[in-house]
N, C-alpha and C. Protein backbone atom coordinates (compact mmCIF):
# COMPACT_ATOMS: atom_id res chain seq x y z
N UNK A 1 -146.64 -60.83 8.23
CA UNK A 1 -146.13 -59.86 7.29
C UNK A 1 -144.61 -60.07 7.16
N UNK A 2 -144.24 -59.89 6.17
CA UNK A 2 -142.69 -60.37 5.82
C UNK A 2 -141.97 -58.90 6.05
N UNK A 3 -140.74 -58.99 5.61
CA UNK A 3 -139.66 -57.49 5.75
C UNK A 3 -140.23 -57.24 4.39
N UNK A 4 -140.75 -57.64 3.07
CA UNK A 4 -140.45 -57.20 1.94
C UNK A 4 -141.63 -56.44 2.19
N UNK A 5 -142.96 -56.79 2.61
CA UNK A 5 -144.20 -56.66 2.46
C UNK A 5 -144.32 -55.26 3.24
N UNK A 6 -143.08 -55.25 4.55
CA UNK A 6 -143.35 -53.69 5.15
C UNK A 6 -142.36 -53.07 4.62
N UNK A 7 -141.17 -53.19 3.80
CA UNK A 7 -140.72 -52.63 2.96
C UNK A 7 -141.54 -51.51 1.73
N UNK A 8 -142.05 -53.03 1.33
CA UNK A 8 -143.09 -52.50 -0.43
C UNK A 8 -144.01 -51.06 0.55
N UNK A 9 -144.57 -51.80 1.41
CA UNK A 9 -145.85 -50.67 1.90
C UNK A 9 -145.02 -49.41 2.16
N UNK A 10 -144.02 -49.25 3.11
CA UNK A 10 -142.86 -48.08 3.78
C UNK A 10 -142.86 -46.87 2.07
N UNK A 11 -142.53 -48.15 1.40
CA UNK A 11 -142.16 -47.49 0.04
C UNK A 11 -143.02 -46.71 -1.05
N UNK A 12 -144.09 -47.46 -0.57
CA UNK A 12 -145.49 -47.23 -1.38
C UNK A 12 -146.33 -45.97 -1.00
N UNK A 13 -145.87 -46.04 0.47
CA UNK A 13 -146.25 -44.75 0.90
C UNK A 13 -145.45 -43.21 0.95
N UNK A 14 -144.51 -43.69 1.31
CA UNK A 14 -143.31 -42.03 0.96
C UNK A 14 -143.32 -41.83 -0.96
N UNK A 15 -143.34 -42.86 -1.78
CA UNK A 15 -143.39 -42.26 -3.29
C UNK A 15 -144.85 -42.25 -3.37
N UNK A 16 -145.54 -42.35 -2.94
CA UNK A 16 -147.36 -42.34 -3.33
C UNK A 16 -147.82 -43.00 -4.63
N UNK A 17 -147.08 -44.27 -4.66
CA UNK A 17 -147.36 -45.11 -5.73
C UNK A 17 -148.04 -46.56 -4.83
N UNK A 18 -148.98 -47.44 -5.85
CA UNK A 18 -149.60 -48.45 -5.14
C UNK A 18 -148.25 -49.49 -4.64
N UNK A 19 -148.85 -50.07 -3.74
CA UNK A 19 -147.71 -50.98 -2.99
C UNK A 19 -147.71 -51.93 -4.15
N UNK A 20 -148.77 -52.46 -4.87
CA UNK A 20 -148.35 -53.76 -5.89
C UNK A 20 -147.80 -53.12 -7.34
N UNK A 21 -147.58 -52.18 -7.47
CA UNK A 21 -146.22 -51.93 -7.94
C UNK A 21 -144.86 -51.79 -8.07
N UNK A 22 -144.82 -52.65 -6.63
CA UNK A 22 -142.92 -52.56 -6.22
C UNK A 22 -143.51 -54.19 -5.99
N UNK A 23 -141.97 -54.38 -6.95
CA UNK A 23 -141.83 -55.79 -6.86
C UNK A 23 -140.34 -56.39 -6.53
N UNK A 24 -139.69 -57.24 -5.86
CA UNK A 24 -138.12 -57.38 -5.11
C UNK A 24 -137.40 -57.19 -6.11
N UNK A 25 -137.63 -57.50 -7.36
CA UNK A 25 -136.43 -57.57 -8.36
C UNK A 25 -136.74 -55.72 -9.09
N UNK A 26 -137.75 -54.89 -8.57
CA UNK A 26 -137.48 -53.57 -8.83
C UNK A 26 -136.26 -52.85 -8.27
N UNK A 27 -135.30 -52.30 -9.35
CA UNK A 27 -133.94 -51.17 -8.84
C UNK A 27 -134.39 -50.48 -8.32
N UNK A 28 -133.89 -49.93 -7.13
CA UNK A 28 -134.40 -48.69 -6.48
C UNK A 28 -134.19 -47.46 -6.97
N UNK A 29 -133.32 -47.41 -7.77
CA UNK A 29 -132.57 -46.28 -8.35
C UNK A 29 -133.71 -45.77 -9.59
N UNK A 30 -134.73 -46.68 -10.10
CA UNK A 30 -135.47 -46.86 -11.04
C UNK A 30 -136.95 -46.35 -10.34
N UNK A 31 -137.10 -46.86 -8.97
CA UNK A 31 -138.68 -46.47 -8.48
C UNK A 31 -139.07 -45.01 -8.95
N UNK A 32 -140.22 -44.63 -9.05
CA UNK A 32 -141.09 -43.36 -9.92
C UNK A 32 -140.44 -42.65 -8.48
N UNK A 33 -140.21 -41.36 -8.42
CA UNK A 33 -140.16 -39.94 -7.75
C UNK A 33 -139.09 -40.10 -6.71
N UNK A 34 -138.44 -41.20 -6.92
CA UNK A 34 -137.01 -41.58 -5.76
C UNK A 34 -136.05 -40.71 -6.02
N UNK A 35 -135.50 -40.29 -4.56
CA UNK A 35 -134.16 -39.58 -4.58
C UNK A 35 -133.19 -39.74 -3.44
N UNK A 36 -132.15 -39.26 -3.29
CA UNK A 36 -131.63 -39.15 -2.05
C UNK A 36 -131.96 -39.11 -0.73
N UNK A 37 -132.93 -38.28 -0.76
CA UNK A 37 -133.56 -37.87 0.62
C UNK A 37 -134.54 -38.90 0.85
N UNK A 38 -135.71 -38.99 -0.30
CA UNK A 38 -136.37 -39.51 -0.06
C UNK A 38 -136.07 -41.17 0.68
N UNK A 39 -135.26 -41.58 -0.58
CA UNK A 39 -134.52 -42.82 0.01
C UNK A 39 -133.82 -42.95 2.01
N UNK A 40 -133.21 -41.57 2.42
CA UNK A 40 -133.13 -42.00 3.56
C UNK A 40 -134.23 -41.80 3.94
N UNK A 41 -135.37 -41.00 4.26
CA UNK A 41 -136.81 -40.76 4.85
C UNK A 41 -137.21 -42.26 4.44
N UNK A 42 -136.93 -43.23 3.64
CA UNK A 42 -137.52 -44.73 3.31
C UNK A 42 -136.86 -45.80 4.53
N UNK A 43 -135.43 -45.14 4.77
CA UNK A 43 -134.46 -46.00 5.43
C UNK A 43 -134.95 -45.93 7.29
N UNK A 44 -135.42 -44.45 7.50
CA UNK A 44 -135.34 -44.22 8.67
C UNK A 44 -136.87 -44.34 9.20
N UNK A 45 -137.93 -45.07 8.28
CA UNK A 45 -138.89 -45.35 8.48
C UNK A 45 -138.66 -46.80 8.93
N UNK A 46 -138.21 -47.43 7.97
CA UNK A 46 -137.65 -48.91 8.03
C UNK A 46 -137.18 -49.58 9.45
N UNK A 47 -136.41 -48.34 9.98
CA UNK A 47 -135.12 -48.92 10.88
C UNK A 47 -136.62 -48.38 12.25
N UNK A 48 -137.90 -47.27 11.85
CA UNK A 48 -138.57 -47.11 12.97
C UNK A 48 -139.39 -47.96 13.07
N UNK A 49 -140.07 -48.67 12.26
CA UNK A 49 -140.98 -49.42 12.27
C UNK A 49 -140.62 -51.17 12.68
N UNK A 50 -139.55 -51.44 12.28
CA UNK A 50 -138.79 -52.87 12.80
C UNK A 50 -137.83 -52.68 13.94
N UNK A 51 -137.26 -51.60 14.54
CA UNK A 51 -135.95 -51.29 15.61
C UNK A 51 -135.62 -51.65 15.02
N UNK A 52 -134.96 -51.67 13.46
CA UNK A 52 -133.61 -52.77 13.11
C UNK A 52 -132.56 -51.45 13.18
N UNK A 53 -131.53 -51.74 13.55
CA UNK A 53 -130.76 -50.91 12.87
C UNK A 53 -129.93 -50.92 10.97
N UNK A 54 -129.81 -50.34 10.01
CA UNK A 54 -129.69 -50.97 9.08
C UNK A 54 -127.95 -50.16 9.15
N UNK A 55 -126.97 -51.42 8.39
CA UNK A 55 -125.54 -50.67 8.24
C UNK A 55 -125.51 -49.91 7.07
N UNK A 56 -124.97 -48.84 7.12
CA UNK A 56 -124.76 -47.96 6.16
C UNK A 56 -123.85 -48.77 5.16
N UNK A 57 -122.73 -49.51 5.52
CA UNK A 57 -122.09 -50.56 4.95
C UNK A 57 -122.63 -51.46 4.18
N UNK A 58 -123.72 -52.11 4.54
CA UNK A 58 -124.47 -53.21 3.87
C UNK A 58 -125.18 -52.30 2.27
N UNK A 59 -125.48 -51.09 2.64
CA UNK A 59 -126.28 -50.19 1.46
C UNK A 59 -125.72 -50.83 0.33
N UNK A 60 -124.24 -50.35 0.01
CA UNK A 60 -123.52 -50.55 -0.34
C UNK A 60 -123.68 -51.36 -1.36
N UNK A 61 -124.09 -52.54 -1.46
CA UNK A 61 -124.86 -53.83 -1.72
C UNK A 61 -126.04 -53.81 -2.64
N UNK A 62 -126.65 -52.64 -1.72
CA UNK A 62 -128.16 -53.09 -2.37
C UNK A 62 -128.62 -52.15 -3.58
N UNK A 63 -129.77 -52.88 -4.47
CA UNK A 63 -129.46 -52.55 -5.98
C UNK A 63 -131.28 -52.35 -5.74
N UNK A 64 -132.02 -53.64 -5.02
CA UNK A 64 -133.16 -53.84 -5.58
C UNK A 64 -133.99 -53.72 -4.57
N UNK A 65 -135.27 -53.66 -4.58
CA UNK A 65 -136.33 -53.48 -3.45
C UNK A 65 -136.06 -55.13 -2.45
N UNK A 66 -135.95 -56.14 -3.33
CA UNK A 66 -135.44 -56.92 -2.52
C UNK A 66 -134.42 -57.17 -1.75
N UNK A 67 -133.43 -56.46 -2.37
CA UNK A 67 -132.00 -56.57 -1.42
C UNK A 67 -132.29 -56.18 -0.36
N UNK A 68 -132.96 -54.70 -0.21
CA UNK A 68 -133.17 -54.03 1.01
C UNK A 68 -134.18 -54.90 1.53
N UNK A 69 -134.89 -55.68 1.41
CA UNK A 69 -135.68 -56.68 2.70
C UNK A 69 -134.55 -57.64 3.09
N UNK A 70 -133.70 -58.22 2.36
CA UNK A 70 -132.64 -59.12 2.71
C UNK A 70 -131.45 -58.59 4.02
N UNK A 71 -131.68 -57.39 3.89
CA UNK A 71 -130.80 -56.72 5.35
C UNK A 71 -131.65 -57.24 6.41
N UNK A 72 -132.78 -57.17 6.14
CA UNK A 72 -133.45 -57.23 7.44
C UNK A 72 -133.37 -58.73 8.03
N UNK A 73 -133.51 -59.73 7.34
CA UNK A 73 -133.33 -61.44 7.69
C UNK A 73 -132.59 -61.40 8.59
């Protein structure tokens, strides 16, 4: 399983949309029922399910469902 693939799923499940509807070059800012919160409840799933820690710094950066798997590399 890749970072994108437990990304898409992480994601697929907090908005309750199918996972093969998020695709890397999807904006996050664009996903159906996304918000603030939800987005960290996405982040702090992320960082539970891999131990990664993610930088709040790097966010910064990210635009697309793919960017956010690219933190994880």
């Amino acid at each position: 399983m890749t970072h994108f693939d437990t990304i898409q799923r992480l994601i697929a499940e907090s908005l309750l949309i199918p996972a093969e509807s998020i695709r890397p070059e999807d904006g996050i800012a664009q996903l159906k029922n996304i918000d603030s919160l939800t987005f960290e409840m996405i982040l702090v799933s992320i960082e539970s399910e891999t131990g990664r820690t993610i930088d709040p710094m790097d966010l910064m950066h990210v635009r697309t469902v793919g960017d956010l798997a690219k933190l994880l590399d």
